[in-house]
PDB file of N, CA and C in Angstrom:
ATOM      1  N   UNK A   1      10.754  -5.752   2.572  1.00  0.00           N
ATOM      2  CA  UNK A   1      10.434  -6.174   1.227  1.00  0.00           C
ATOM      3  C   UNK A   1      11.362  -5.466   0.226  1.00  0.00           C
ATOM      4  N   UNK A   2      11.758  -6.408  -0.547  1.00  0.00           N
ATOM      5  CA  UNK A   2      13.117  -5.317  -1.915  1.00  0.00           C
ATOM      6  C   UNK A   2      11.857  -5.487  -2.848  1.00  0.00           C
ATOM      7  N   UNK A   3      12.613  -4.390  -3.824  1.00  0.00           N
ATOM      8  CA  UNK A   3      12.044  -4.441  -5.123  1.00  0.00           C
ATOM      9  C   UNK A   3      12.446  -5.298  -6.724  1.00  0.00           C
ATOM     10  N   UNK A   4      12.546  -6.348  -6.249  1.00  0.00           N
ATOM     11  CA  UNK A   4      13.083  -7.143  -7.315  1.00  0.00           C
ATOM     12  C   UNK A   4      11.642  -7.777  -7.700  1.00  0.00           C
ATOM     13  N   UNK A   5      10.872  -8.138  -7.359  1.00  0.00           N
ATOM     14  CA  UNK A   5       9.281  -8.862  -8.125  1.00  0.00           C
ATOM     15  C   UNK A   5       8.564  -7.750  -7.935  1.00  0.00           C
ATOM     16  N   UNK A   6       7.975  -7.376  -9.478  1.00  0.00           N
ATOM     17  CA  UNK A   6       6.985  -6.298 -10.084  1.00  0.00           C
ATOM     18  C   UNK A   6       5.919  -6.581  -9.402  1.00  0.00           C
ATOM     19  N   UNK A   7       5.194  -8.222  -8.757  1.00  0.00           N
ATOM     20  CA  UNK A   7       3.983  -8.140  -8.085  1.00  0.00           C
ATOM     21  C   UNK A   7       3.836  -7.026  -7.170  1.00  0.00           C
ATOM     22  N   UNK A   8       5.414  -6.720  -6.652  1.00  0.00           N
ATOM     23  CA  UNK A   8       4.994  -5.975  -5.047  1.00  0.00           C
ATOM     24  C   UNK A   8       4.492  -4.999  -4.781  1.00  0.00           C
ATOM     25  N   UNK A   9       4.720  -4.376  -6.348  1.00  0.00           N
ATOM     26  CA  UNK A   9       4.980  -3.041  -6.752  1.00  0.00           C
ATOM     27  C   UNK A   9       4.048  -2.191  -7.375  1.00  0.00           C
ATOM     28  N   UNK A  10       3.395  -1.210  -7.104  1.00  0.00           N
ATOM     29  CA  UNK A  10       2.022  -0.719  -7.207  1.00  0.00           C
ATOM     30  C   UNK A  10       2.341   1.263  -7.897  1.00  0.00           C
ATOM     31  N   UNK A  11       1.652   2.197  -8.378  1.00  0.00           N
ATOM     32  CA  UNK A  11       1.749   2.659  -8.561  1.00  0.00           C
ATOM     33  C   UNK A  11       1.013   3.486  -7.475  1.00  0.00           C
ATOM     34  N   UNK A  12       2.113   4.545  -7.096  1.00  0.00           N
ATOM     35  CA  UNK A  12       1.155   5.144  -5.581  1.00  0.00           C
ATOM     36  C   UNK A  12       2.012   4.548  -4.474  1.00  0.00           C
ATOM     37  N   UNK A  13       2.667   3.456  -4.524  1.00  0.00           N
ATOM     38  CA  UNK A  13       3.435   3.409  -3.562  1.00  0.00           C
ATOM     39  C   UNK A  13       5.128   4.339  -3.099  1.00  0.00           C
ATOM     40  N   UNK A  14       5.142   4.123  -1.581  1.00  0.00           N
ATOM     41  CA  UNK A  14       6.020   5.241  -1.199  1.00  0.00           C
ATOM     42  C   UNK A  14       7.751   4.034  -1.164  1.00  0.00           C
ATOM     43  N   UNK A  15       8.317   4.330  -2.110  1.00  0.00           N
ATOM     44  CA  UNK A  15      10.128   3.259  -2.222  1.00  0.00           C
ATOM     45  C   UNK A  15      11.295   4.171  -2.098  1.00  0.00           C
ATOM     46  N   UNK A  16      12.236   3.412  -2.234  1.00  0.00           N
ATOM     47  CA  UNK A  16      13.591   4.094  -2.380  1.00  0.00           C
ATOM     48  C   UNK A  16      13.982   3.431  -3.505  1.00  0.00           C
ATOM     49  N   UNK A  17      14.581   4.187  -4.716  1.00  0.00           N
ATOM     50  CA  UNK A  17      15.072   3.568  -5.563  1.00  0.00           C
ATOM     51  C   UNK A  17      16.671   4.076  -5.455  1.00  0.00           C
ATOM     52  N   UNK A  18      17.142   3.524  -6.427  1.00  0.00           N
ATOM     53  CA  UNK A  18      18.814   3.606  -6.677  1.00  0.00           C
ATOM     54  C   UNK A  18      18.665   4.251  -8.287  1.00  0.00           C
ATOM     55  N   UNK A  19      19.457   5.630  -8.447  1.00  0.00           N
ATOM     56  CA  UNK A  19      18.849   6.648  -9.788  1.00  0.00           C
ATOM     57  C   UNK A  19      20.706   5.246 -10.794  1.00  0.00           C
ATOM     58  N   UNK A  20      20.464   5.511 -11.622  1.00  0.00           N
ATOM     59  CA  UNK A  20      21.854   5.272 -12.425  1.00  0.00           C
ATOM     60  C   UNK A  20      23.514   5.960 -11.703  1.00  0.00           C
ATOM     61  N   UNK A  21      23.063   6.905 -11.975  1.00  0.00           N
ATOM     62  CA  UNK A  21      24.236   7.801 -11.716  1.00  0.00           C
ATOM     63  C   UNK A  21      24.681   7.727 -10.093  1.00  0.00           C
ATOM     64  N   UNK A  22      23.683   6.795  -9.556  1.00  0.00           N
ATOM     65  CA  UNK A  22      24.094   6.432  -7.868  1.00  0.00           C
ATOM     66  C   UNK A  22      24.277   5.420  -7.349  1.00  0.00           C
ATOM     67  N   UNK A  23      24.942   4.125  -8.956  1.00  0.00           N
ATOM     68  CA  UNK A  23      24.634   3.005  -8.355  1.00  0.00           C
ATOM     69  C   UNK A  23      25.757   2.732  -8.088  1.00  0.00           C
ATOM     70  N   UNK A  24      26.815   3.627  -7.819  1.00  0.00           N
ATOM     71  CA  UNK A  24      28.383   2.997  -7.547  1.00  0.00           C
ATOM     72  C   UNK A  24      28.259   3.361  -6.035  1.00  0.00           C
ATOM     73  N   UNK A  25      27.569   4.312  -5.982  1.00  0.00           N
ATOM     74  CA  UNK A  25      27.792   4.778  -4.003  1.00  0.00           C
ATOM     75  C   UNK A  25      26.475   3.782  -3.358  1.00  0.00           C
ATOM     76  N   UNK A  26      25.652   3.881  -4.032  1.00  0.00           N
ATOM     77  CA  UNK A  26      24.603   2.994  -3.545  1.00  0.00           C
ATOM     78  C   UNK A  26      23.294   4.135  -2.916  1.00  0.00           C
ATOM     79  N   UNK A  27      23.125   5.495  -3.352  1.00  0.00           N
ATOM     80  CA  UNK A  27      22.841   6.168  -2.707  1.00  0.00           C
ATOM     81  C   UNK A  27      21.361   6.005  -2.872  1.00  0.00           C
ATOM     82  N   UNK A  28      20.271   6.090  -2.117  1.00  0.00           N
ATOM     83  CA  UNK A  28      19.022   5.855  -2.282  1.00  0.00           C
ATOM     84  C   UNK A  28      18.186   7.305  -2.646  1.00  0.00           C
ATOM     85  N   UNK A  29      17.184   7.633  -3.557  1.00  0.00           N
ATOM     86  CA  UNK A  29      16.007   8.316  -3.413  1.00  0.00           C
ATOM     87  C   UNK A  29      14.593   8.024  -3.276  1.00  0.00           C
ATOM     88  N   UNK A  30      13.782   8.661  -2.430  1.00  0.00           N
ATOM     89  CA  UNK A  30      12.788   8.577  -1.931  1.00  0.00           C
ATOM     90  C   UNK A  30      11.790   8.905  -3.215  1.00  0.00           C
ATOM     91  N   UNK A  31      10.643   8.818  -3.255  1.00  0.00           N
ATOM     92  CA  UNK A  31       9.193   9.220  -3.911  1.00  0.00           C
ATOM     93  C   UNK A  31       8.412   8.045  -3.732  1.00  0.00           C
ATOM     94  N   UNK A  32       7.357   8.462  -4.599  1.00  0.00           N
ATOM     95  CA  UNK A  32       6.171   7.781  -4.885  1.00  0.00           C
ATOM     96  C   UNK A  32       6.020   7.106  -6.374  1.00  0.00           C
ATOM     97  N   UNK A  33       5.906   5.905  -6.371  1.00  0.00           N
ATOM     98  CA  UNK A  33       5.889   5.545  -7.738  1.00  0.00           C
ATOM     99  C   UNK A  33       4.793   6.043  -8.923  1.00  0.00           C
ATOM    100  N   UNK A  34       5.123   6.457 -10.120  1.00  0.00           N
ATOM    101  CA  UNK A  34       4.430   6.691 -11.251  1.00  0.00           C
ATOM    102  C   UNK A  34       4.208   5.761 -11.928  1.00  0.00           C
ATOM    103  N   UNK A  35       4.889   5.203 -12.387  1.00  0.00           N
ATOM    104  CA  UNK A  35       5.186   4.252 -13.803  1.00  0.00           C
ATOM    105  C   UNK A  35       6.080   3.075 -13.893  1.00  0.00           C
ATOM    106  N   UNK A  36       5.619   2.286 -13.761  1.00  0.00           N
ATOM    107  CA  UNK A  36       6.718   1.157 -13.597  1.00  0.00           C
ATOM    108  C   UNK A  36       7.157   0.198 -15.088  1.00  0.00           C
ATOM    109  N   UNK A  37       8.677   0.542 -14.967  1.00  0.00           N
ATOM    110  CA  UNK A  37       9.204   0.543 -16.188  1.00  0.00           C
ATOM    111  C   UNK A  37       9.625  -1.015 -16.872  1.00  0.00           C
ATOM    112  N   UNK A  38       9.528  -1.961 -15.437  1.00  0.00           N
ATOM    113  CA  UNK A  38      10.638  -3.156 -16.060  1.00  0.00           C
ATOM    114  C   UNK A  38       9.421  -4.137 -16.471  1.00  0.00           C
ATOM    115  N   UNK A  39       9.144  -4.879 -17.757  1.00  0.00           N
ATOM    116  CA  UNK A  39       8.006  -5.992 -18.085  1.00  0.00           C
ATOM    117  C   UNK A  39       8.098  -7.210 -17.696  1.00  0.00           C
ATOM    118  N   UNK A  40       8.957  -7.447 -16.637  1.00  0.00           N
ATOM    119  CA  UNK A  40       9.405  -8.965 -17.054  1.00  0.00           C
ATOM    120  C   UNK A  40       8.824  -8.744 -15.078  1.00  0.00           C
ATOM    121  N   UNK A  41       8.763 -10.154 -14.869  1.00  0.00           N
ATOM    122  CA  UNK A  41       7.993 -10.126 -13.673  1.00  0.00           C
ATOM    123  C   UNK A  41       8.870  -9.864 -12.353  1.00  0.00           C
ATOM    124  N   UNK A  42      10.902 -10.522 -12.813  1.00  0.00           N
ATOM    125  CA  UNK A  42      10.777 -10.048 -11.625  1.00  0.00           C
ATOM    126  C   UNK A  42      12.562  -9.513 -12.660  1.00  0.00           C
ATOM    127  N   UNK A  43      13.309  -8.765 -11.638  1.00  0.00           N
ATOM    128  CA  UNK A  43      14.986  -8.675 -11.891  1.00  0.00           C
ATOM    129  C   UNK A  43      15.521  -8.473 -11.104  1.00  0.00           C
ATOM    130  N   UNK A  44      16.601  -8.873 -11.225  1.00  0.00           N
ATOM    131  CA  UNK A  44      17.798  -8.839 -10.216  1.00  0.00           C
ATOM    132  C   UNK A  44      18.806  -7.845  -8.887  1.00  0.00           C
ATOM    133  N   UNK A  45      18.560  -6.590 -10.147  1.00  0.00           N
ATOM    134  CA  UNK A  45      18.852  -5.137  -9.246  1.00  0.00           C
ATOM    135  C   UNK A  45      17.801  -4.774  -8.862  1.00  0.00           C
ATOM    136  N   UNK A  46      16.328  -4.687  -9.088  1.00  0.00           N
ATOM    137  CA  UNK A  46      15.029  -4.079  -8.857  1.00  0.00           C
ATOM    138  C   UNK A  46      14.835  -4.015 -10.070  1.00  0.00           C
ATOM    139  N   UNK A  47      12.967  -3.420  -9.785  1.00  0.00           N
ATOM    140  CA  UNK A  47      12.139  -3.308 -11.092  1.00  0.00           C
ATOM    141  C   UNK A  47      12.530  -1.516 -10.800  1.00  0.00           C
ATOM    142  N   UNK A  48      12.678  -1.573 -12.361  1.00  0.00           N
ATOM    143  CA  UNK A  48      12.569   0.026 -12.933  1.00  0.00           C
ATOM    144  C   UNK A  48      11.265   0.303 -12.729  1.00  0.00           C
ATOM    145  N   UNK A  49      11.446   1.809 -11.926  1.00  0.00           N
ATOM    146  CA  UNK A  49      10.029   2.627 -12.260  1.00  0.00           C
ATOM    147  C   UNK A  49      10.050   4.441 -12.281  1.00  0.00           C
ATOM    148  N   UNK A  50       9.618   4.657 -12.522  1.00  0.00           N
ATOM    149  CA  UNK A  50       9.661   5.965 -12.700  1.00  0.00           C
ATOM    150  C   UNK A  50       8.504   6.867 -11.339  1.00  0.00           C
ATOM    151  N   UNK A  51       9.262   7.446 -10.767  1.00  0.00           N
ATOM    152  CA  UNK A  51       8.679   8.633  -9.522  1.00  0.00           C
ATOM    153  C   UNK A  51       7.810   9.952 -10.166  1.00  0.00           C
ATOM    154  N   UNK A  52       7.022  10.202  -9.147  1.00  0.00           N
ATOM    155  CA  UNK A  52       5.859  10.992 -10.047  1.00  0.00           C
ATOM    156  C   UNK A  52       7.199  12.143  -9.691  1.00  0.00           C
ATOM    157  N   UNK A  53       7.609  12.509  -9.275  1.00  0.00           N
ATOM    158  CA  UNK A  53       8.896  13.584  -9.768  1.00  0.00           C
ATOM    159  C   UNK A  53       9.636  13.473 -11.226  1.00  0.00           C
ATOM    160  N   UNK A  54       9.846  12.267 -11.787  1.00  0.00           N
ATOM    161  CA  UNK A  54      10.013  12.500 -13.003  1.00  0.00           C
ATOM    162  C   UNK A  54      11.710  11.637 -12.785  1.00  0.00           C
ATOM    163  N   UNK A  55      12.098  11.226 -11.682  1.00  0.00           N
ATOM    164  CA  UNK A  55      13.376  10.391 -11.477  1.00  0.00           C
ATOM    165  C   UNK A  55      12.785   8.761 -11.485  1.00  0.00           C
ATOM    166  N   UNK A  56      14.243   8.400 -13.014  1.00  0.00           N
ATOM    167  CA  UNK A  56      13.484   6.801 -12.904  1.00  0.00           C
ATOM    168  C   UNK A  56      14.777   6.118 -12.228  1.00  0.00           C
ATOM    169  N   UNK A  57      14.747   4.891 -11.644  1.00  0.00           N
ATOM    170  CA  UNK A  57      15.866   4.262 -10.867  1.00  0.00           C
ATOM    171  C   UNK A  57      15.089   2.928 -10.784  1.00  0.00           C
ATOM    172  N   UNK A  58      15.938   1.945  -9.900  1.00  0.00           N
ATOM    173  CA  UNK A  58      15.596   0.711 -10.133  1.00  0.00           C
ATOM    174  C   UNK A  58      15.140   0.472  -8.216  1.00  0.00           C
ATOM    175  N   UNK A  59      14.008   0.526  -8.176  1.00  0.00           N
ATOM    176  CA  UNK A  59      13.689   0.148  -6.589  1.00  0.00           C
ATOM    177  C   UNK A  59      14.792  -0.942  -5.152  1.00  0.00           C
ATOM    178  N   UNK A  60      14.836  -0.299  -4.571  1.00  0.00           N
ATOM    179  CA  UNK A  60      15.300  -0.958  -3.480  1.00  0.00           C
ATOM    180  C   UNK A  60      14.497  -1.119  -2.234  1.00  0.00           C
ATOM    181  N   UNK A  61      14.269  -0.296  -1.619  1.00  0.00           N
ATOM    182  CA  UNK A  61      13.616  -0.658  -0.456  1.00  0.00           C
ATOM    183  C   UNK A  61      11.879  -0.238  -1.210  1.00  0.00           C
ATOM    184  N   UNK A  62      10.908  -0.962  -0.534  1.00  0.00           N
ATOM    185  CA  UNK A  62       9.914  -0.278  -0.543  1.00  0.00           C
ATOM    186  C   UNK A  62       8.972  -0.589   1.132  1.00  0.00           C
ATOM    187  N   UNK A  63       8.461   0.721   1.596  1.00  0.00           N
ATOM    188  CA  UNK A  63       7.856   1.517   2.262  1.00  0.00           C
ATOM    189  C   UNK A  63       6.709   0.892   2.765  1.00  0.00           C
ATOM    190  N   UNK A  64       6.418   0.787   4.013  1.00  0.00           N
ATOM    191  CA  UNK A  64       4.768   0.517   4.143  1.00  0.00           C
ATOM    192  C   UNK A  64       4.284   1.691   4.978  1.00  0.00           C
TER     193      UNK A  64
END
């Protein structure tokens, strides 16, 4: 499952997002979602959300 439709996407769930500063290497970080940032239902790179660590990035993989 990617993270491009906000339905998928839950707060409490375990993803990999892509931070800004890593989207030229493509490098992934792990957490748990906090806050999910993007309003629109779905986008193209992923939905923005913010990790209860406090790193926001745009989701790529998410976790079951």
């Amino acid at each position: 499952m990617n993270g491009k439709n906000r339905k998928d996407i839950k707060a409490g769930l375990k993803v990999s997002i892509v931070l800004k500063k890593d989207q030229r290497s493509g490098k992934l970080t792990e957490g748990i979602v906090k806050d999910i940032l993007t309003n629109s239902a779905t986008h193209p790179h992923g939905i923005k959300v913010r990790l209860e660590n406090g790193k926001v990035g745009r989701v790529q993989v998410i976790h079951k």
